[in-house]
Structures are given as structure tokens and as C-alpha cells.
C-alpha atoms as a PDB file:
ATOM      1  CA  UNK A   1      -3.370  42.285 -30.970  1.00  0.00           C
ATOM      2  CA  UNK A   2      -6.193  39.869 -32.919  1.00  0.00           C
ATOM      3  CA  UNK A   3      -3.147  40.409 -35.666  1.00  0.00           C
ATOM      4  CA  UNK A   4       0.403  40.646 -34.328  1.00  0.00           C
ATOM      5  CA  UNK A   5      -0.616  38.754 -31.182  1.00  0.00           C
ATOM      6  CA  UNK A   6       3.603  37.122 -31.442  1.00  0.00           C
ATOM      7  CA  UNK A   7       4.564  40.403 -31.209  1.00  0.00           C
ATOM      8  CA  UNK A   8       2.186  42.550 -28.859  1.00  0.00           C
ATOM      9  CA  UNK A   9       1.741  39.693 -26.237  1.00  0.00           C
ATOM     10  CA  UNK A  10       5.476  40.228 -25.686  1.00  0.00           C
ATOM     11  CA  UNK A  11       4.761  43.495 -24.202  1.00  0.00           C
ATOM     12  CA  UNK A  12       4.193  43.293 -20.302  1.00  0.00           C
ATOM     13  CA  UNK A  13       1.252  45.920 -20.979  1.00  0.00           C
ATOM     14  CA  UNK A  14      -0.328  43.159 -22.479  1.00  0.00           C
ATOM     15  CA  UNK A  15      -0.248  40.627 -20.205  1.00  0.00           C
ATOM     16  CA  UNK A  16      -3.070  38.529 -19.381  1.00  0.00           C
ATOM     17  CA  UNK A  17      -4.756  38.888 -22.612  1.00  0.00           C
ATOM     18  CA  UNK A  18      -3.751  35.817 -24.296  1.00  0.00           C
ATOM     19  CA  UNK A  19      -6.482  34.650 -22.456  1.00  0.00           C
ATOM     20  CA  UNK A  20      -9.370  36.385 -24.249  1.00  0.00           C
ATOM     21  CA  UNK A  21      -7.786  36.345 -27.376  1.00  0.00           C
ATOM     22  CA  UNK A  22      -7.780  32.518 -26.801  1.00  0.00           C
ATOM     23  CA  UNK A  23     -11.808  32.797 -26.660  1.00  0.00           C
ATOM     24  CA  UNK A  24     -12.709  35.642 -29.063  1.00  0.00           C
ATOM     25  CA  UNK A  25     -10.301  34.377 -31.732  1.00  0.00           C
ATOM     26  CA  UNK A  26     -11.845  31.671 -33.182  1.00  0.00           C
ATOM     27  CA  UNK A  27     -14.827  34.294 -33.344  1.00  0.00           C
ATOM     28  CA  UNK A  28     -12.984  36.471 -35.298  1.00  0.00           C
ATOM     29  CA  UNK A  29     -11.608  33.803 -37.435  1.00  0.00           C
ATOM     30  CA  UNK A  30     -15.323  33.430 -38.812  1.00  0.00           C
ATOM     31  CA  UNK A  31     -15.765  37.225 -39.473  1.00  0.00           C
ATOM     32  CA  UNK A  32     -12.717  38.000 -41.115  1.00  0.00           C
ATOM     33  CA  UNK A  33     -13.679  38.641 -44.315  1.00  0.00           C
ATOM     34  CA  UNK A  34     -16.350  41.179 -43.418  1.00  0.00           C
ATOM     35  CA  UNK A  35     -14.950  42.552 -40.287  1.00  0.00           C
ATOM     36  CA  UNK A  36     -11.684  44.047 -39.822  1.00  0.00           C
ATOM     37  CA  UNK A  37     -10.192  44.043 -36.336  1.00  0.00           C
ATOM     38  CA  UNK A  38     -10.770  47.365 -35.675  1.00  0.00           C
ATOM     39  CA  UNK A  39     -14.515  46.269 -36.437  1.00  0.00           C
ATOM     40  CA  UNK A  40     -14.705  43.519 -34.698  1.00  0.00           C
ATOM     41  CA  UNK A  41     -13.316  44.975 -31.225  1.00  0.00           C
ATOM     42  CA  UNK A  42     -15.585  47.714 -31.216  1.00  0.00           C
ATOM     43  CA  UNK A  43     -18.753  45.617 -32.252  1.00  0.00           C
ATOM     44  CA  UNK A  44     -17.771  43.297 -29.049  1.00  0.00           C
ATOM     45  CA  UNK A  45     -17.660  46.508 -26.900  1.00  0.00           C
ATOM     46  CA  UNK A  46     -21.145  47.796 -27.804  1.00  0.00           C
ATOM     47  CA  UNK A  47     -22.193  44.319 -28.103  1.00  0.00           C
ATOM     48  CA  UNK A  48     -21.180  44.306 -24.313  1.00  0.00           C
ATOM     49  CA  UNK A  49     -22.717  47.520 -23.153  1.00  0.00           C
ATOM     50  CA  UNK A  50     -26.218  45.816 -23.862  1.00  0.00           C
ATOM     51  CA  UNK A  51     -26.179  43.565 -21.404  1.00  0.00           C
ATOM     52  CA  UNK A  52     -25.039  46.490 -18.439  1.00  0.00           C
ATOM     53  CA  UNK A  53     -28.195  48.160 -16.987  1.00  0.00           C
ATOM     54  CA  UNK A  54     -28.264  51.342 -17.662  1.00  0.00           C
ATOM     55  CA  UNK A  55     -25.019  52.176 -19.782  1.00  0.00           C
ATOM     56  CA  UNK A  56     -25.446  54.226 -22.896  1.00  0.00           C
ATOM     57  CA  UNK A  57     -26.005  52.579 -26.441  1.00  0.00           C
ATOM     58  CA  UNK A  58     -22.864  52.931 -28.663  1.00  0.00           C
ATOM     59  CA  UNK A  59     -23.399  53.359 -31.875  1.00  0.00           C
ATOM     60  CA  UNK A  60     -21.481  50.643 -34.652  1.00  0.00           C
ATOM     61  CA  UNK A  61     -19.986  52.446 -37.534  1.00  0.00           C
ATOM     62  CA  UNK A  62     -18.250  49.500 -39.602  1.00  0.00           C
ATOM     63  CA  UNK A  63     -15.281  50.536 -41.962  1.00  0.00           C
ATOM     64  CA  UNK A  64     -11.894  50.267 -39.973  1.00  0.00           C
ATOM     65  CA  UNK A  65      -8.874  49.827 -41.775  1.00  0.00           C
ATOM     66  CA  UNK A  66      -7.578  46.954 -41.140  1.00  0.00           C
ATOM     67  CA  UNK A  67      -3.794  46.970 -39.227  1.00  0.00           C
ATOM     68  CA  UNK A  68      -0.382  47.459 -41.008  1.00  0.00           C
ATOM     69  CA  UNK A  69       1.646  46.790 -38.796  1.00  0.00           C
ATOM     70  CA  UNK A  70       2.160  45.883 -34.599  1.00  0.00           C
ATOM     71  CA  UNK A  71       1.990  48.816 -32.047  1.00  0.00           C
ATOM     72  CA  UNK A  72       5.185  50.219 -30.728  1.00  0.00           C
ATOM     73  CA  UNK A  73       5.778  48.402 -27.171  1.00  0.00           C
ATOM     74  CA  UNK A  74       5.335  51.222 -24.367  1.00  0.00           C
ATOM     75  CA  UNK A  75       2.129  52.522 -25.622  1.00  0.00           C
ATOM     76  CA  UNK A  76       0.056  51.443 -22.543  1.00  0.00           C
ATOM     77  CA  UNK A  77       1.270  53.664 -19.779  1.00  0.00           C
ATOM     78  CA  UNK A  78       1.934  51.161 -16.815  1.00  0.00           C
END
């Protein structure tokens, strides 16, 4: 979605996150060139996990491809 956001944010699966790609994308912007989206996605999730109590650690393995191309629409079951 960081990508093909035209495309994806027309799916009603995806509604609602124009919102935090609004915030993060800037962000991303910045680590482009070292951090595919992929990368960048799952860095923010274990990033996140830190600050819960008690969750688990998730380990960051960098090295995503970066996309080709946007998702079909109707991947997200509703």
C-alpha cells in the first residue's frame, strides 16, 4: 500500500488506512533507499511490540523484495 496506495486505497478492505499512511509516509520517504516496504512494515511492527508489556521480541531480518506490482482487490476477506 506504501507503493500503489492510488490503487489499493480503492479497495473497501482498505479503508481507513489513508490515515496512517498519511503519518508513516513521510517516514518511509527518508528510508527508501535502504528499506524496502516490505522492510519497513515489519521493522514498524517489531518496533511496536517493544513498547507492549510482555509481548514476545520479533526478530528483524532485512532483505524484502521490494513490490512489483498492486495486490489483487478481494484479498482481505471482509
Amino acid at each position: 500500500i506504501i507503493i500503489f496506495n492510488q490503487t489499493e486505497l480503492m479497495d473497501p478492505a482498505n479503508n481507513g488506512i489513508d490515515d496512517v499512511l498519511d503519518q508513516v509516509g513521510p517516514f518511509f520517504q527518508k528510508t527508501a533507499s535502504v528499506l524496502s516496504p516490505g522492510d519497513f512494515i515489519q521493522l514498524a511492527g517489531a518496533v511496536s511490540l517493544t513498547q507492549c508489556p510482555g509481548a514476545p521480541q520479533v526478530k528483524f531480518l532485512l532483505g524484502r523484495p521490494p513490490p512489483v506490482a498492486a495486490a489483487s482487490a478481494g484479498l482481505v476477506p471482509e
